[in-house]
Protein backbone atom coordinates (compact mmCIF):
# COMPACT_ATOMS: atom_id res chain seq x y z
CA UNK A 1 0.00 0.00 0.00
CA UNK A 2 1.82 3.49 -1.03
CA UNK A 3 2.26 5.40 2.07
CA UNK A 4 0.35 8.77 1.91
CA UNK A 5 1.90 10.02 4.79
CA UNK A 6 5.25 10.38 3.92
CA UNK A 7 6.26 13.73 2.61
CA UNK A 8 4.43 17.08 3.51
CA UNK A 9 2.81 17.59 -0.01
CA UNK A 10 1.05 14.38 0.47
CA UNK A 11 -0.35 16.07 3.88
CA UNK A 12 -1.62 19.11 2.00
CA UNK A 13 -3.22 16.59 -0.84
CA UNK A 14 -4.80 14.72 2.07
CA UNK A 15 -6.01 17.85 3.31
CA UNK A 16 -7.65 18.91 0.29
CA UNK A 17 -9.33 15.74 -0.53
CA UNK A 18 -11.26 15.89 2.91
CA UNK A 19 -12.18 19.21 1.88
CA UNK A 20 -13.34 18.52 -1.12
CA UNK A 21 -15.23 15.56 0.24
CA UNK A 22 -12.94 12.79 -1.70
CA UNK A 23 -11.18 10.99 1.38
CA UNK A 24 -11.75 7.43 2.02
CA UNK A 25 -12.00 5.27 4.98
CA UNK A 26 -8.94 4.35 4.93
CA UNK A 27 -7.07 7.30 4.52
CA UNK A 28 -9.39 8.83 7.61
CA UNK A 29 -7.75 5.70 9.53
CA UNK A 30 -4.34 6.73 7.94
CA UNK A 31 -4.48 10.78 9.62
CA UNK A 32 -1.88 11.02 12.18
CA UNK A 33 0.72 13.29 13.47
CA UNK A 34 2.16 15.07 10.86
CA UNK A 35 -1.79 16.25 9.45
CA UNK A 36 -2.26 16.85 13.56
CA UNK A 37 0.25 19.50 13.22
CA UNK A 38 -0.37 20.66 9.70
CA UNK A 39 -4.15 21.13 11.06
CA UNK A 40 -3.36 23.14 14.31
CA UNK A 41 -0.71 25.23 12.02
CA UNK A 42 -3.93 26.22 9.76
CA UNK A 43 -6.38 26.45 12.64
CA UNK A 44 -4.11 29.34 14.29
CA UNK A 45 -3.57 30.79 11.05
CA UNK A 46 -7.52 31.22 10.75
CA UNK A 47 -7.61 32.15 14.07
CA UNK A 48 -5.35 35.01 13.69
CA UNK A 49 -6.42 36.16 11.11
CA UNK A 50 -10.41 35.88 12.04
CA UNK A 51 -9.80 38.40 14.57
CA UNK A 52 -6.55 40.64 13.02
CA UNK A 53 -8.97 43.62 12.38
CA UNK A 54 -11.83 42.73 15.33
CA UNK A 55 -11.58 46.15 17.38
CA UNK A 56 -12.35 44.11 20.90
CA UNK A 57 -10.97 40.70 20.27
CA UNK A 58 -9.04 39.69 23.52
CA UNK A 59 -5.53 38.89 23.19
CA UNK A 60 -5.42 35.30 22.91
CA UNK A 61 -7.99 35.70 19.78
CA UNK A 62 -5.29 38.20 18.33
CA UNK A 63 -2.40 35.75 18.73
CA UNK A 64 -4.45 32.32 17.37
CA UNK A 65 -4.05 30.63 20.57
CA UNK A 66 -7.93 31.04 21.41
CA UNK A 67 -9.02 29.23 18.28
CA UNK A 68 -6.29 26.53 18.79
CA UNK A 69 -7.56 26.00 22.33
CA UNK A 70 -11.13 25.90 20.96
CA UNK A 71 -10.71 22.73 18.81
CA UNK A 72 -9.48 20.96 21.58
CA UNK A 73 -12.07 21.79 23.65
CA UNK A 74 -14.48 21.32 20.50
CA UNK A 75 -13.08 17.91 19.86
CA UNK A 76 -13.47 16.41 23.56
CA UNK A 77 -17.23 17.35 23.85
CA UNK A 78 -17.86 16.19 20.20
CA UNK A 79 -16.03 12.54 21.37
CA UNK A 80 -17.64 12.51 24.62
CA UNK A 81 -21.26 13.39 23.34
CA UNK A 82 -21.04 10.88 20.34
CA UNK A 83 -19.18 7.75 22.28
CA UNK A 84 -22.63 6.56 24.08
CA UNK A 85 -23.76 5.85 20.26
CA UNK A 86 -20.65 4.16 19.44
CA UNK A 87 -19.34 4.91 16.18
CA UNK A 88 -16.74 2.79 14.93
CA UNK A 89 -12.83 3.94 14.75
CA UNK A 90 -13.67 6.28 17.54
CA UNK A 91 -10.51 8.53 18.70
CA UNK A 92 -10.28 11.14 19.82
CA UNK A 93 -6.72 12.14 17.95
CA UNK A 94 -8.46 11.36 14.83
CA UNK A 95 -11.12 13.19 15.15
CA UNK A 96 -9.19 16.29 16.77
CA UNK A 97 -7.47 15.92 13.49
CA UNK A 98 -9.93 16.21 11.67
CA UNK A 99 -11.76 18.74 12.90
CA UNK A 100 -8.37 20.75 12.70
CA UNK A 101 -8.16 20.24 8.85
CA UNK A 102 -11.48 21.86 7.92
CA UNK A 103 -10.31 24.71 9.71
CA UNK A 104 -8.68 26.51 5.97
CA UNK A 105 -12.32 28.00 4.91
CA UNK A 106 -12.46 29.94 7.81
CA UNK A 107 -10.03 32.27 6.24
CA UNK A 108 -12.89 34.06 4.67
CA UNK A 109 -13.18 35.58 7.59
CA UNK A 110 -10.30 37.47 7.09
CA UNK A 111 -11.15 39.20 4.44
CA UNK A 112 -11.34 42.74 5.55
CA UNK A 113 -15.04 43.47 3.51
CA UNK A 114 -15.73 46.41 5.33
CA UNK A 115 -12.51 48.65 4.60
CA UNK A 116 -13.45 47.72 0.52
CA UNK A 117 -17.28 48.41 0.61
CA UNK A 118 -19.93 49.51 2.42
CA UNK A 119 -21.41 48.92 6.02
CA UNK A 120 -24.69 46.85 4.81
CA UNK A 121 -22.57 45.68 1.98
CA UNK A 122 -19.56 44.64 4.16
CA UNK A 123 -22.76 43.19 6.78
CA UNK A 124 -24.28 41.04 4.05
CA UNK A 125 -20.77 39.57 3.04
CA UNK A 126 -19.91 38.19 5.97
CA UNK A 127 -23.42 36.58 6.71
CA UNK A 128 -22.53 34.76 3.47
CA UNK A 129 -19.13 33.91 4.21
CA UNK A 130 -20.99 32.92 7.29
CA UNK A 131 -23.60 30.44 5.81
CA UNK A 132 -20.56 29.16 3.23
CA UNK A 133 -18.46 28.05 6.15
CA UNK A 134 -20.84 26.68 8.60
CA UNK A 135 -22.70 25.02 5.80
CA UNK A 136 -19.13 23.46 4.51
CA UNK A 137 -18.00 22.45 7.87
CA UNK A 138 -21.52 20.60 8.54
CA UNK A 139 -21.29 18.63 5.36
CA UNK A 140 -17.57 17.63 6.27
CA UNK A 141 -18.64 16.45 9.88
CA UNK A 142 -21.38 14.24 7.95
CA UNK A 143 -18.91 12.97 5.47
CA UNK A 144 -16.92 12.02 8.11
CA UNK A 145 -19.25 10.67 10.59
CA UNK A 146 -20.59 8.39 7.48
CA UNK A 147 -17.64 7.14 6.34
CA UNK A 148 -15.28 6.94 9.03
CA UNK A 149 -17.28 6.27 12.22
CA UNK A 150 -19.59 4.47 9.51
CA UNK A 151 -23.30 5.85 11.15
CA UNK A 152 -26.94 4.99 10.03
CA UNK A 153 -29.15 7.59 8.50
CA UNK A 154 -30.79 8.20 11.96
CA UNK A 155 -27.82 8.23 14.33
CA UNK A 156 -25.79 10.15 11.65
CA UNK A 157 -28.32 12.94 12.19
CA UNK A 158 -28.63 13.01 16.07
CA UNK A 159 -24.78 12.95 15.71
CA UNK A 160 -24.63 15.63 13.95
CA UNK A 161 -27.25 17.99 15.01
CA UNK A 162 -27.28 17.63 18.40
CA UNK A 163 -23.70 18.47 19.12
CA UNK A 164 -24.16 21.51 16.55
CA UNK A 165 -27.39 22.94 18.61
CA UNK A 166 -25.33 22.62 22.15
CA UNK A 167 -22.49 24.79 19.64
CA UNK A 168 -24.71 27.32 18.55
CA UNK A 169 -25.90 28.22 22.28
CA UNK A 170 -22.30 28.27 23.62
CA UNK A 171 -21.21 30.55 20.15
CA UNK A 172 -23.97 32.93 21.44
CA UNK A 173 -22.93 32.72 24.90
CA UNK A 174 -19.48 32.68 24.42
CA UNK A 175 -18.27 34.88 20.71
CA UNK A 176 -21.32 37.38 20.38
CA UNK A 177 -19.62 39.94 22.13
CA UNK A 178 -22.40 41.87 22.47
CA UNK A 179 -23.34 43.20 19.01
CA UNK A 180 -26.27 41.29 18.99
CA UNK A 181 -27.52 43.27 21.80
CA UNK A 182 -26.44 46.25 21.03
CA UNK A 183 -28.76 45.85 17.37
CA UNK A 184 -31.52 45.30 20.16
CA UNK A 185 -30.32 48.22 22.00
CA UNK A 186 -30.49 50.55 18.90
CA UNK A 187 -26.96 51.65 19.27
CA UNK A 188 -25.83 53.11 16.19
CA UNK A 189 -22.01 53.79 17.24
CA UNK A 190 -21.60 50.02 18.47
CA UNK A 191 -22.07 48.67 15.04
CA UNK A 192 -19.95 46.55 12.97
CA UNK A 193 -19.56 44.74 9.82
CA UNK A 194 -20.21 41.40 12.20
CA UNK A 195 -23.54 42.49 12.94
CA UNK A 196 -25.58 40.31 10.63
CA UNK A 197 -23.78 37.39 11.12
CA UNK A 198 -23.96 38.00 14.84
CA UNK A 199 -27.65 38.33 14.13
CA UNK A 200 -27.81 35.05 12.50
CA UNK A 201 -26.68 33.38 14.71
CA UNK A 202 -28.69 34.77 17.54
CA UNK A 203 -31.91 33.89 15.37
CA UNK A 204 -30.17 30.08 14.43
CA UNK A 205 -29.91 29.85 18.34
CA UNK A 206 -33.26 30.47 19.17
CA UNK A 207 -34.76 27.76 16.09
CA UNK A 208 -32.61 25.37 17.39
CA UNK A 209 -34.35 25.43 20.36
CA UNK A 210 -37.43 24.03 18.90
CA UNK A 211 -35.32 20.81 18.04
CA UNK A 212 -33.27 19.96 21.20
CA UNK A 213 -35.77 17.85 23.02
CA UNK A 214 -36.80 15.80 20.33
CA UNK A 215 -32.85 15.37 19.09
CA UNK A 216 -32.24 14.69 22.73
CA UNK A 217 -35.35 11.86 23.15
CA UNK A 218 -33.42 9.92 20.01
CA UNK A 219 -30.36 10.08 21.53
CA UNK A 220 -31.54 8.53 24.44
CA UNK A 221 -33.41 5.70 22.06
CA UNK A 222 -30.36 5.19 20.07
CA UNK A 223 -28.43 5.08 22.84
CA UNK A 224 -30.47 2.82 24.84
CA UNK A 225 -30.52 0.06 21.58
CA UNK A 226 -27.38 0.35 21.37
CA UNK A 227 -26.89 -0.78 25.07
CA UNK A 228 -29.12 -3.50 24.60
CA UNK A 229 -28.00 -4.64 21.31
CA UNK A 230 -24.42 -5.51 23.04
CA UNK A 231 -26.20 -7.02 25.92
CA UNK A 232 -27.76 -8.94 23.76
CA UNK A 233 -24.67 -9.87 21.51
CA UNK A 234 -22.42 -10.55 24.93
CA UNK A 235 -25.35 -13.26 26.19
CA UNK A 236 -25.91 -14.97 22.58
CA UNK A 237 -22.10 -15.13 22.71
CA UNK A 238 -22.03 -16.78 26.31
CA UNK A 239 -24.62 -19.29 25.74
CA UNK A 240 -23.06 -20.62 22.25
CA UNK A 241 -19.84 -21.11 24.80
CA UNK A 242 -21.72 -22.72 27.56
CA UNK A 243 -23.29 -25.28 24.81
CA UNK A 244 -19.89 -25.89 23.27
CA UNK A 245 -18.87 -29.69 24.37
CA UNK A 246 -15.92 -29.13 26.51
């Protein structure tokens, strides 16, 4: 089997074959440290420069160092959350590496939109750049929940929306910075180009409210047959001992 781990360029061809949704199973299996650190090099290059122009972005966001933190954090409650359903080739390395290699198409962010046009045109820019990136990054965690931790239909969407509803509350608890209220507010000299997407997000927040308990009550069910399926599968497996002849 050729070795696609070997030099660096293969690293950045691996890289852009998850992105462009072309990696298989086995190459998933095959991510390990050398796309770790080619991930968390890209994930503090978006992180810098997501926040290079923010006027009251705290000092780790400046440096990177927030966003690199973030994954990590990101990736434990993503492994912890999903492990009750039991999704094959579960790890958390792997999946902290892969969640730090769909990290490049947050560098829209950076573009500065509002130095080049103007403030609803800058506003309605980055609400798509927004969409574009959340939308991108959703289909990659499907892609990879389906072919690497190889879910069904139904637990592939508790998986994946359940996680990303919990997300969206702690984005709006934790990275609104208060924009959002200050739109409420009506304060004209506390606006920026953010605003919209801010806005967004608040209003994304509040729909996914409608579908946490039900997301929740399947995760429960799923979790619970998948409990009893290995309950099941342990005792068929002790009785077809016990019957052996010795």
């Amino acid at each position: 089997m050729k070795d696609t781990t070997a030099k660096p360029l293969n690293v950045l061809r691996t890289t852009l074959s998850l992105l462009t949704f072309r990696l298989s199973k086995e190459e998933f299996l095959q991510l390990d440290g050398k796309h770790l650190a080619f991930g968390l090099v890209c994930t503090w290059l978006v992180g810098i420069g997501r926040y290079w122009d923010h006027p009251s972005a705290k000092l780790l966001q400046y440096l990177g160092v927030g966003s690199v933190i973030y994954i990590f954090v990101l990736s434990l409650f993503l492994w912890l959350v999903l492990w009750p359903l039991r999704p094959k080739n579960w790890s958390y390395r792997n999946l902290l590496t892969f969640i730090s290699l769909v990290s490049p198409p947050a560098m829209l962010y950076a573009i500065p939109v509002e130095r080049w046009f103007s403030f609803e045109t800058a506003a309605s820019l980055n609400v798509w750049f927004l969409a574009i990136v959340a939308t991108w990054r959703v289909a990659l965690l499907i892609f990879y929940l389906k072919r690497s931790a190889e879910l069904e239909s139904g637990e592939l969407i508790v998986a994946t929306f359940l996680p990303l509803i919990v997300i969206v509350f702690a984005l709006l608890a934790l990275n609104l910075e208060g924009a959002v209220f200050a739109i409420m507010a009506g304060i004209p000299e506390s606006r920026t180009a953010n605003d919209a997407a801010y806005g967004v997000l608040f209003v994304l927040g509040l729909l996914s409210y409608l579908f946490l308990i039900p997301l929740l009550i399947a995760y429960f069910v799923i979790t619970f047959q998948r409990w009893r399926r290995r309950k099941n599968s342990s005792q068929s497996q002790q009785e077809q001992h016990s019957t052996q002849p010795q």
